[in-house]
N, C-alpha and C. Protein backbone atom coordinates (compact mmCIF):
# COMPACT_ATOMS: atom_id res chain seq x y z
N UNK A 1 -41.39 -1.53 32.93
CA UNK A 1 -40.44 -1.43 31.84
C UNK A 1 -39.43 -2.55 31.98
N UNK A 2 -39.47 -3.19 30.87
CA UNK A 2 -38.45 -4.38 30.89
C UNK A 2 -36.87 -4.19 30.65
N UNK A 3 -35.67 -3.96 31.71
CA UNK A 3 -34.31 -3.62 31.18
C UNK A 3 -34.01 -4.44 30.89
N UNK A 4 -34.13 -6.00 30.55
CA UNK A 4 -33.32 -7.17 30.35
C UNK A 4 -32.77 -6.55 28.90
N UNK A 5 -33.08 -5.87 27.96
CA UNK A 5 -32.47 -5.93 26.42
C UNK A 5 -31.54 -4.61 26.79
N UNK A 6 -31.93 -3.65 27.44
CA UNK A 6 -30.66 -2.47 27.83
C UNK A 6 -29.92 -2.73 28.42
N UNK A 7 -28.51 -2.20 28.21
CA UNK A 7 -27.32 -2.96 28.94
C UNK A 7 -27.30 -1.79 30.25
N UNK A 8 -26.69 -2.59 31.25
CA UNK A 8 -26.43 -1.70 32.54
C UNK A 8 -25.57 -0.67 32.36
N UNK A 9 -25.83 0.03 33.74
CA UNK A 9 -24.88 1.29 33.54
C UNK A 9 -23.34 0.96 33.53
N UNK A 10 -22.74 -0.06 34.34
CA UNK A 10 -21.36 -0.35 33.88
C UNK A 10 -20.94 -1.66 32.27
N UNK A 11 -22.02 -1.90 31.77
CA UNK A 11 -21.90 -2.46 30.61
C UNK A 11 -21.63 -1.92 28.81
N UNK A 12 -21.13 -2.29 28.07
CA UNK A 12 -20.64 -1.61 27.23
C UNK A 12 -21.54 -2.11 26.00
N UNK A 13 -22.08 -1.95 25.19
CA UNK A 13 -23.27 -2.76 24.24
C UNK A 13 -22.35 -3.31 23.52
N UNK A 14 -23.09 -3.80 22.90
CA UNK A 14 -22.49 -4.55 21.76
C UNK A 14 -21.88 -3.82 20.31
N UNK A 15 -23.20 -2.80 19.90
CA UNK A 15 -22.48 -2.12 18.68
C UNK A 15 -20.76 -1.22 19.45
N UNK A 16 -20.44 -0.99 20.72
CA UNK A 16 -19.50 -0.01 20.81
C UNK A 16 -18.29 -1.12 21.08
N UNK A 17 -18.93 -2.45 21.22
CA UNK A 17 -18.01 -3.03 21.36
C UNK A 17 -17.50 -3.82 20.17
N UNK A 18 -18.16 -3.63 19.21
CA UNK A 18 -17.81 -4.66 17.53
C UNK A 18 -17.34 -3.07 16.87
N UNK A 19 -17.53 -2.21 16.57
CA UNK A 19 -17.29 -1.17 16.14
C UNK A 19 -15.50 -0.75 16.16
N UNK A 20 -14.99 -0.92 17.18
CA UNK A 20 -13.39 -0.91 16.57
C UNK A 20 -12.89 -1.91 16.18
N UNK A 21 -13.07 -2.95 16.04
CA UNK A 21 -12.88 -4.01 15.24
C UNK A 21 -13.35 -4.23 13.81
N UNK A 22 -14.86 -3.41 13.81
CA UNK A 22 -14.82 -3.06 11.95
C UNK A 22 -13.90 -2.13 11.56
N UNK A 23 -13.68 -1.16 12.26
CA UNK A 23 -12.87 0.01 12.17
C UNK A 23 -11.79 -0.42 11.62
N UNK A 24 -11.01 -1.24 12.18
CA UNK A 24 -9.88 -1.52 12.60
C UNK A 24 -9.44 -2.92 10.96
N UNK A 25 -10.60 -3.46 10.54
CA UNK A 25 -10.51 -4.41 9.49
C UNK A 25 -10.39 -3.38 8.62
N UNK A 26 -11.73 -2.64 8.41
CA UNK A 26 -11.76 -1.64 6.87
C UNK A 26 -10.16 -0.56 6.63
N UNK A 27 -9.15 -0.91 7.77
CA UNK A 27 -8.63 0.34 7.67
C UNK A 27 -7.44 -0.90 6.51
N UNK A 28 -7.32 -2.39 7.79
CA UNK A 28 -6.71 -3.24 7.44
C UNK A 28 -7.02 -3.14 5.57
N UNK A 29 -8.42 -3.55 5.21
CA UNK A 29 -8.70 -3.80 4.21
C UNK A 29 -8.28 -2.36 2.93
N UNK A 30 -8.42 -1.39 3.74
CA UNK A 30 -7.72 -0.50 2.48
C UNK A 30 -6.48 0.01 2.51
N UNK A 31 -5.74 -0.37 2.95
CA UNK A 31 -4.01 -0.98 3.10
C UNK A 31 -4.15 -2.05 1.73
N UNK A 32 -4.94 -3.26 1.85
CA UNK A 32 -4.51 -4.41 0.69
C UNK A 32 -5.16 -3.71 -0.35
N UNK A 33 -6.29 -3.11 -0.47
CA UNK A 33 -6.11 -2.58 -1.48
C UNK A 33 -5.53 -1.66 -2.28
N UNK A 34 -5.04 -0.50 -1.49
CA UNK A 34 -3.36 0.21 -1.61
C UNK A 34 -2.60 -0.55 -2.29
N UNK A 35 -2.31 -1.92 -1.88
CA UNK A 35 -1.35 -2.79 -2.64
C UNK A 35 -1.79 -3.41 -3.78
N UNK A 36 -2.78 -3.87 -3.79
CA UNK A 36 -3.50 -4.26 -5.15
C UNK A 36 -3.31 -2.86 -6.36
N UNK A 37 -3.56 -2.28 -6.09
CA UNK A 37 -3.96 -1.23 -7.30
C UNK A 37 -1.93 -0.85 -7.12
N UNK A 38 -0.90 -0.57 -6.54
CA UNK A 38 0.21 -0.82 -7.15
C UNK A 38 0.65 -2.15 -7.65
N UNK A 39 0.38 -3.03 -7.50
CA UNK A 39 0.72 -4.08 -8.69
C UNK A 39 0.12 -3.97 -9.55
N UNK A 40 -0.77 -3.71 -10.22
CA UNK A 40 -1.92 -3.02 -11.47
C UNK A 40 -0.60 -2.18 -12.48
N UNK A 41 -0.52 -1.30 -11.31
CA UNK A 41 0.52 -0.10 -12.14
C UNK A 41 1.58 -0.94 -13.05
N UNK A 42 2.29 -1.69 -13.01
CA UNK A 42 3.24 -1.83 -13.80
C UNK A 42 2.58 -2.29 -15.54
N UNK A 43 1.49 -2.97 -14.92
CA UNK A 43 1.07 -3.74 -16.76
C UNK A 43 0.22 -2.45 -17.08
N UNK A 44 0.16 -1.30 -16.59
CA UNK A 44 -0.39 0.06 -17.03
C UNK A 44 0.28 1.03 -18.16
N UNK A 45 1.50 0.89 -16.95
CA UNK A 45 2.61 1.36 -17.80
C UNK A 45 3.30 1.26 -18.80
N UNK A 46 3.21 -0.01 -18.72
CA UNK A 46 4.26 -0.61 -19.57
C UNK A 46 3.26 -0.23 -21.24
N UNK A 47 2.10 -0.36 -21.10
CA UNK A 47 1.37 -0.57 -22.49
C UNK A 47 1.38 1.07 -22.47
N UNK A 48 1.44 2.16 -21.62
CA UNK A 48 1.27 3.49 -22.05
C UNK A 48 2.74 3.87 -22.61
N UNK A 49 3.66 3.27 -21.98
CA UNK A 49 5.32 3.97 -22.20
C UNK A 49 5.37 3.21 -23.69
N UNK A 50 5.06 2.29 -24.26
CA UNK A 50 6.07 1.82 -25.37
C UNK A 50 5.69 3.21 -26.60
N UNK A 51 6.35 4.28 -26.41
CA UNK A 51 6.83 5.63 -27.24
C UNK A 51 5.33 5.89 -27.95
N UNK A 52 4.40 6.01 -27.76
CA UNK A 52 3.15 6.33 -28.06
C UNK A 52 3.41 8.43 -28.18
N UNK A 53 3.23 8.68 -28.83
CA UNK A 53 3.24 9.90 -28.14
C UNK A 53 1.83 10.33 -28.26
N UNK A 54 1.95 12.21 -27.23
CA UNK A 54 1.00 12.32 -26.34
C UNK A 54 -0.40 13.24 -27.40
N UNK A 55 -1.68 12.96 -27.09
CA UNK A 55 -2.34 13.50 -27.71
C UNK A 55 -1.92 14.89 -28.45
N UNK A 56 -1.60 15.85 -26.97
CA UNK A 56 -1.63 16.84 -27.18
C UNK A 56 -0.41 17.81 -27.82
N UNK A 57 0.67 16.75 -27.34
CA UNK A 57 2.12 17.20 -28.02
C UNK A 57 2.79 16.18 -28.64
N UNK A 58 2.69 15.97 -29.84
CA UNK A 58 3.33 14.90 -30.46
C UNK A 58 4.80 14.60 -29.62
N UNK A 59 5.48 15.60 -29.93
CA UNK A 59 7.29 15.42 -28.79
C UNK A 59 7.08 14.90 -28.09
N UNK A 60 6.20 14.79 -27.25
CA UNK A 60 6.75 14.93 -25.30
C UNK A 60 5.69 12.96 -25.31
N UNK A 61 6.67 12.41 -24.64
CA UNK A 61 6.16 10.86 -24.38
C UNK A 61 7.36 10.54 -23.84
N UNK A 62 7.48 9.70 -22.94
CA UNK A 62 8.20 8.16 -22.44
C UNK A 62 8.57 7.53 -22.85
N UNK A 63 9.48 6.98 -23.79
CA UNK A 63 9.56 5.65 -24.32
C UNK A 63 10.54 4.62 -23.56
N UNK A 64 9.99 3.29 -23.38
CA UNK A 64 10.86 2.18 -22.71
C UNK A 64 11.27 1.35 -23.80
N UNK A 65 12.56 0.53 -23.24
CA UNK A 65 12.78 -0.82 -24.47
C UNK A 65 12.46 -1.63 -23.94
N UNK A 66 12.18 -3.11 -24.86
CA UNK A 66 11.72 -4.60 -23.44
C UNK A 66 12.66 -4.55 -22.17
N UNK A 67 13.68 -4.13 -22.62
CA UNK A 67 14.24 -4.65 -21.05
C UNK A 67 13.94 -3.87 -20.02
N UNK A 68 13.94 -2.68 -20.10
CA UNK A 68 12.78 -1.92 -19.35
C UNK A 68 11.88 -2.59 -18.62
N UNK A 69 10.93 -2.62 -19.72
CA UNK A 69 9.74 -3.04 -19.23
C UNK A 69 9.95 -4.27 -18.05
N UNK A 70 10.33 -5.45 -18.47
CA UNK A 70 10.27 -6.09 -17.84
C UNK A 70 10.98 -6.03 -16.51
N UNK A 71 11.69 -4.89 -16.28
CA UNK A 71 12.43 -4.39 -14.96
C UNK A 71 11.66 -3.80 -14.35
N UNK A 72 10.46 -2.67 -14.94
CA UNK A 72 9.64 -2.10 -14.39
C UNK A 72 8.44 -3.23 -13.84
N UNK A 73 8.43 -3.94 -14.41
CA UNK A 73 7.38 -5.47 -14.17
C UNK A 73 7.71 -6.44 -12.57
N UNK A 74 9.11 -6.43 -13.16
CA UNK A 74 9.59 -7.09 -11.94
C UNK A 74 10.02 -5.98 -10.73
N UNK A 75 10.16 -4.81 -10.43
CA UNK A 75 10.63 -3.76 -9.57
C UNK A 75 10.15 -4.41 -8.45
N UNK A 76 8.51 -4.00 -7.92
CA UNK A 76 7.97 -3.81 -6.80
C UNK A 76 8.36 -5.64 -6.22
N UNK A 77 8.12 -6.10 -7.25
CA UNK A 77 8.64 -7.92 -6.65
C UNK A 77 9.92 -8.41 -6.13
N UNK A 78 10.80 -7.15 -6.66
CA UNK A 78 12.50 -7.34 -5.96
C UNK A 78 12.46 -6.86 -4.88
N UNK A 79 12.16 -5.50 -4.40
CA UNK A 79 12.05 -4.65 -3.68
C UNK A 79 11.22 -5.18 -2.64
N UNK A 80 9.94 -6.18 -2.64
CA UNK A 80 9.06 -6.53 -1.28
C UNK A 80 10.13 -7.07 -0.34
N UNK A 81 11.01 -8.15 -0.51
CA UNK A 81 11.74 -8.98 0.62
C UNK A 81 12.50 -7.50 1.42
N UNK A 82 13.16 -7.25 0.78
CA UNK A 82 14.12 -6.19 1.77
C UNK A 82 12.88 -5.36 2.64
N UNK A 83 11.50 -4.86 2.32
CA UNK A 83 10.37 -4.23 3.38
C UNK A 83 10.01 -4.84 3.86
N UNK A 84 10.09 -6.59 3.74
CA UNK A 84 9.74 -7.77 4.59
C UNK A 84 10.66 -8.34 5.98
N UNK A 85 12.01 -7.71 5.68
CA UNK A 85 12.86 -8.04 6.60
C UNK A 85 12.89 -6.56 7.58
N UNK A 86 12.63 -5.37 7.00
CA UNK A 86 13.05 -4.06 7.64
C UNK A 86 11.49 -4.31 8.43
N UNK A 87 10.07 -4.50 7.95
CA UNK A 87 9.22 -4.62 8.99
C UNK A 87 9.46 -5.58 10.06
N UNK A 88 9.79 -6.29 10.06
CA UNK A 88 10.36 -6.81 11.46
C UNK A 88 10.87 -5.86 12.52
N UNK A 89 11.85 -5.02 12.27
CA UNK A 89 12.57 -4.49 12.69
C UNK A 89 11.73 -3.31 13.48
N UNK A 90 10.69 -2.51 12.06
CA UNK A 90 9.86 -1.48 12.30
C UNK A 90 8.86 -1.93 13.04
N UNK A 91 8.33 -3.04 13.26
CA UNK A 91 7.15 -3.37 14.12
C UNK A 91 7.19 -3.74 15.29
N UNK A 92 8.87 -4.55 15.42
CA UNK A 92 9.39 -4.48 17.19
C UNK A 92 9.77 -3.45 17.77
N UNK A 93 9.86 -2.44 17.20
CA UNK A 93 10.33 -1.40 18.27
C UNK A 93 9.02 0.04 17.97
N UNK A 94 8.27 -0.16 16.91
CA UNK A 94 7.09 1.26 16.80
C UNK A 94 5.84 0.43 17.36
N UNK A 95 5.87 -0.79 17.27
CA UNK A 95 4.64 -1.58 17.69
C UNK A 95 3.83 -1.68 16.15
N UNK A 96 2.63 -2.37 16.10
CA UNK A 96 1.58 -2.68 14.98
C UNK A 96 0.91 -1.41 14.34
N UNK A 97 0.53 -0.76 15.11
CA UNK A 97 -0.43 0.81 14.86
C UNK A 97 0.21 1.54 14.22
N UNK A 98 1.48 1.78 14.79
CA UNK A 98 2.45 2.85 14.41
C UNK A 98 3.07 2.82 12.40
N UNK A 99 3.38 1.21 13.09
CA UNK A 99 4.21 0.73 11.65
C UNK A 99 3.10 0.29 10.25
N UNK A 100 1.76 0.69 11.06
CA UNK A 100 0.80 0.36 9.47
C UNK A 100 0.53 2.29 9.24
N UNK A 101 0.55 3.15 9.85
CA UNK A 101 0.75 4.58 10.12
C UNK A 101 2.08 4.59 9.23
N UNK A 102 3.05 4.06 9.54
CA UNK A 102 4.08 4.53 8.67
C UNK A 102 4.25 3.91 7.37
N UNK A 103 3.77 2.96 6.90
CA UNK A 103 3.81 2.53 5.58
C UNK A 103 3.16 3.29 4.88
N UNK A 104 2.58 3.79 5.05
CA UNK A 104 1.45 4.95 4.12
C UNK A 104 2.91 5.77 3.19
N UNK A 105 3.65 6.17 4.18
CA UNK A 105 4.63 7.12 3.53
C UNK A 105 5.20 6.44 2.47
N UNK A 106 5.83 5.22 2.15
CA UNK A 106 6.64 4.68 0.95
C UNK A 106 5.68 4.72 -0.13
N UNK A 107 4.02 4.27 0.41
CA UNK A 107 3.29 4.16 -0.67
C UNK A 107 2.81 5.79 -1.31
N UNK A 108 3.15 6.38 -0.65
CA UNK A 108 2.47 8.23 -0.73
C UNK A 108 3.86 8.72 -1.76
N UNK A 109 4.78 8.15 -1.67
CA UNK A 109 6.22 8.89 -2.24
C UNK A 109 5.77 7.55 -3.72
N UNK A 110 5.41 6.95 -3.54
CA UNK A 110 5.47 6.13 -4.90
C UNK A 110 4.28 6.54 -6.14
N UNK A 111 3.40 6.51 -5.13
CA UNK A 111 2.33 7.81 -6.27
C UNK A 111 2.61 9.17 -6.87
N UNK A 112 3.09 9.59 -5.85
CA UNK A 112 3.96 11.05 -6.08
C UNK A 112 5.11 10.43 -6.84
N UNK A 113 6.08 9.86 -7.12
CA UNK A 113 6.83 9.77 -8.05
C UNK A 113 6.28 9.68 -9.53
N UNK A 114 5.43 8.45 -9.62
CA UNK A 114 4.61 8.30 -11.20
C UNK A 114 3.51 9.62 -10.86
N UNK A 115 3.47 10.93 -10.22
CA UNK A 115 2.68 11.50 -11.19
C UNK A 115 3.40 12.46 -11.24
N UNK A 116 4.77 12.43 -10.85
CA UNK A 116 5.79 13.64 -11.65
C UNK A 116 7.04 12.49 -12.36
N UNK A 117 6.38 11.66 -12.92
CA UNK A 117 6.89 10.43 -14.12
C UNK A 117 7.29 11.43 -14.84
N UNK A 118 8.28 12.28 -15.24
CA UNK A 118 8.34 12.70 -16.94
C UNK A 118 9.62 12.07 -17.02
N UNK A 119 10.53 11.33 -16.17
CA UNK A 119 11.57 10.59 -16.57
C UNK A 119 11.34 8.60 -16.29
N UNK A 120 12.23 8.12 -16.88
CA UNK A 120 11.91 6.52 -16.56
C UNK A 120 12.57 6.11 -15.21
N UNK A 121 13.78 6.74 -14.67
CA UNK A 121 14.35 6.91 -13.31
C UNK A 121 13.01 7.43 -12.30
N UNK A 122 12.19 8.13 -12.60
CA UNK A 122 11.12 8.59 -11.49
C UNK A 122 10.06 7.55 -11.17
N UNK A 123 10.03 7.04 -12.53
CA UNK A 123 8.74 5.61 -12.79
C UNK A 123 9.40 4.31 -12.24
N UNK A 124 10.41 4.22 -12.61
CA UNK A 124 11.47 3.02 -11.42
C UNK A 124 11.16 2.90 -10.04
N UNK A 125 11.49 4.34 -9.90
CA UNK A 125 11.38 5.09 -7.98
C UNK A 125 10.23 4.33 -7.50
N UNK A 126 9.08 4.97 -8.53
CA UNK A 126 7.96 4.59 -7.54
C UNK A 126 7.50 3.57 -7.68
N UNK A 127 7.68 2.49 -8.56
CA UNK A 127 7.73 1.04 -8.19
C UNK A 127 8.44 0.68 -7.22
N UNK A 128 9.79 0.94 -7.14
CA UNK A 128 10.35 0.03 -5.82
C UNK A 128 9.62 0.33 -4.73
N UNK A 129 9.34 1.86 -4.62
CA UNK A 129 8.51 2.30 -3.49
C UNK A 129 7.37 1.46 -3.03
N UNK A 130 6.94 1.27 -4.27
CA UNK A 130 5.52 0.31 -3.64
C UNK A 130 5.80 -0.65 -3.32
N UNK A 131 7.20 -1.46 -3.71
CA UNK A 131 7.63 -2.73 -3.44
C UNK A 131 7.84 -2.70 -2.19
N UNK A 132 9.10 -1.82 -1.68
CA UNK A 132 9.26 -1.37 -0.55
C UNK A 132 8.02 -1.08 0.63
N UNK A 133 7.09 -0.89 0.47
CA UNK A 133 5.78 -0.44 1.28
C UNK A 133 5.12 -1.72 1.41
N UNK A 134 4.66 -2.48 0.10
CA UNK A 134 4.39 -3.56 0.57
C UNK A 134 4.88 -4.63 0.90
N UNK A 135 6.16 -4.76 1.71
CA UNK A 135 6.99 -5.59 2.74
C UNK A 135 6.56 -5.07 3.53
N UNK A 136 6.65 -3.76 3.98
CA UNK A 136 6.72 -3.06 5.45
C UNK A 136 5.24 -3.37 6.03
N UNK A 137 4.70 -3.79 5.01
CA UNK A 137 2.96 -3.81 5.45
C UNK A 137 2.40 -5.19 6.24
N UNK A 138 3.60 -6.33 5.48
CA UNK A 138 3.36 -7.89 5.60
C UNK A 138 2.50 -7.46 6.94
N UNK A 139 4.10 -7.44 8.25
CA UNK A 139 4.36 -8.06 9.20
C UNK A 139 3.33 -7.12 10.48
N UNK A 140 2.96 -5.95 10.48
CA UNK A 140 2.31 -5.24 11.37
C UNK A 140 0.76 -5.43 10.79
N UNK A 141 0.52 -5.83 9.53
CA UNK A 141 -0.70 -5.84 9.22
C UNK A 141 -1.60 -7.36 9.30
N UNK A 142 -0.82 -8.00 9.34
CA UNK A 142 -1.40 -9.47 10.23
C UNK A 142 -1.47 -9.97 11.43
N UNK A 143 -0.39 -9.33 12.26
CA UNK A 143 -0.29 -9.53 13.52
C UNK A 143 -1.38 -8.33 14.34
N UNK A 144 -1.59 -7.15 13.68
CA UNK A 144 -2.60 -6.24 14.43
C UNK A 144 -3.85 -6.87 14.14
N UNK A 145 -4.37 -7.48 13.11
CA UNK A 145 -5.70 -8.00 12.54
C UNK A 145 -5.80 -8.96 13.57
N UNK A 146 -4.88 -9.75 14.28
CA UNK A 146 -5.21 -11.44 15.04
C UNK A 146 -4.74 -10.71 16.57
N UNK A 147 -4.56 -9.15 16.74
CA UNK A 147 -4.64 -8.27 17.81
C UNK A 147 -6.10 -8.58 18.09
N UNK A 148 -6.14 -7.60 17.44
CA UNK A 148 -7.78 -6.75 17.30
C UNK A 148 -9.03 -7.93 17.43
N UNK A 149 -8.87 -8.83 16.96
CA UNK A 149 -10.00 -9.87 16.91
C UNK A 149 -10.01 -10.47 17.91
């Protein structure tokens, strides 16, 4: 029996050894897409809020004015620098793991805000939120990726 292709008993193969490093990208990779699909949200909104009302209840709708809109447009883009400077902060002292673990939460409170949207103050919220989340994401989510590899 030929062992040259089985690895020894103190050797680690190869799939167990590439395997947290895919792990560890796909988790990376659906973090950016987390962020992709909140920048989406605002040109969503904006075309559902201009006072459309709702199939089912003529009354009940949202309505924004341009200036609105374009505040709701620009939100998450004001809001990234200040999660860009606080991840610094969050990633030197929780470490990389921790602080991509904790960004989940700004982005979890920003979904949960737009889907109890029945005011334009709630739909604000959860834009900055996402703005806010994706700063916090910059700085632990590039430096763990050039970890890990």
């Amino acid at each position: 029996m030929d062992r040259s292709h089985q690895p020894n008993d103190g050797e680690i193969s190869r799939f167990r050894r590439i395997l947290p490093q895919f792990i560890a990208c796909i988790v990376k990779n659906m973090l950016i897409v987390n962020t992709g699909s909140t920048y989406a949200v605002p040109a969503i909104l904006i075309a559902a809020m201009t006072g459309v009302p709702n199939e089912h209840n003529r009354n009940e709708y949202i309505s924004i004015t341009p200036v609105h809109a374009s505040w709701l447009g620009a939100m998450s883009y004001l809001i990234q620098p200040i999660g860009s400077l606080l991840s610094i902060l969050i990633t030197d002292s929780l470490g990389r793991k921790r602080s991509m673990v904790l960004v989940n939460i700004p982005f979890a409170l920003g979904w949960f805000m737009l889907h109890q949207g029945d005011a334009v103050w709630k739909i604000f919220t959860g834009c900055a939120s996402f703005g806010l989340a994706a700063g916090l994401m910059e700085a632990p989510l590039i430096t763990y990726l050039g970890e890990i590899w």
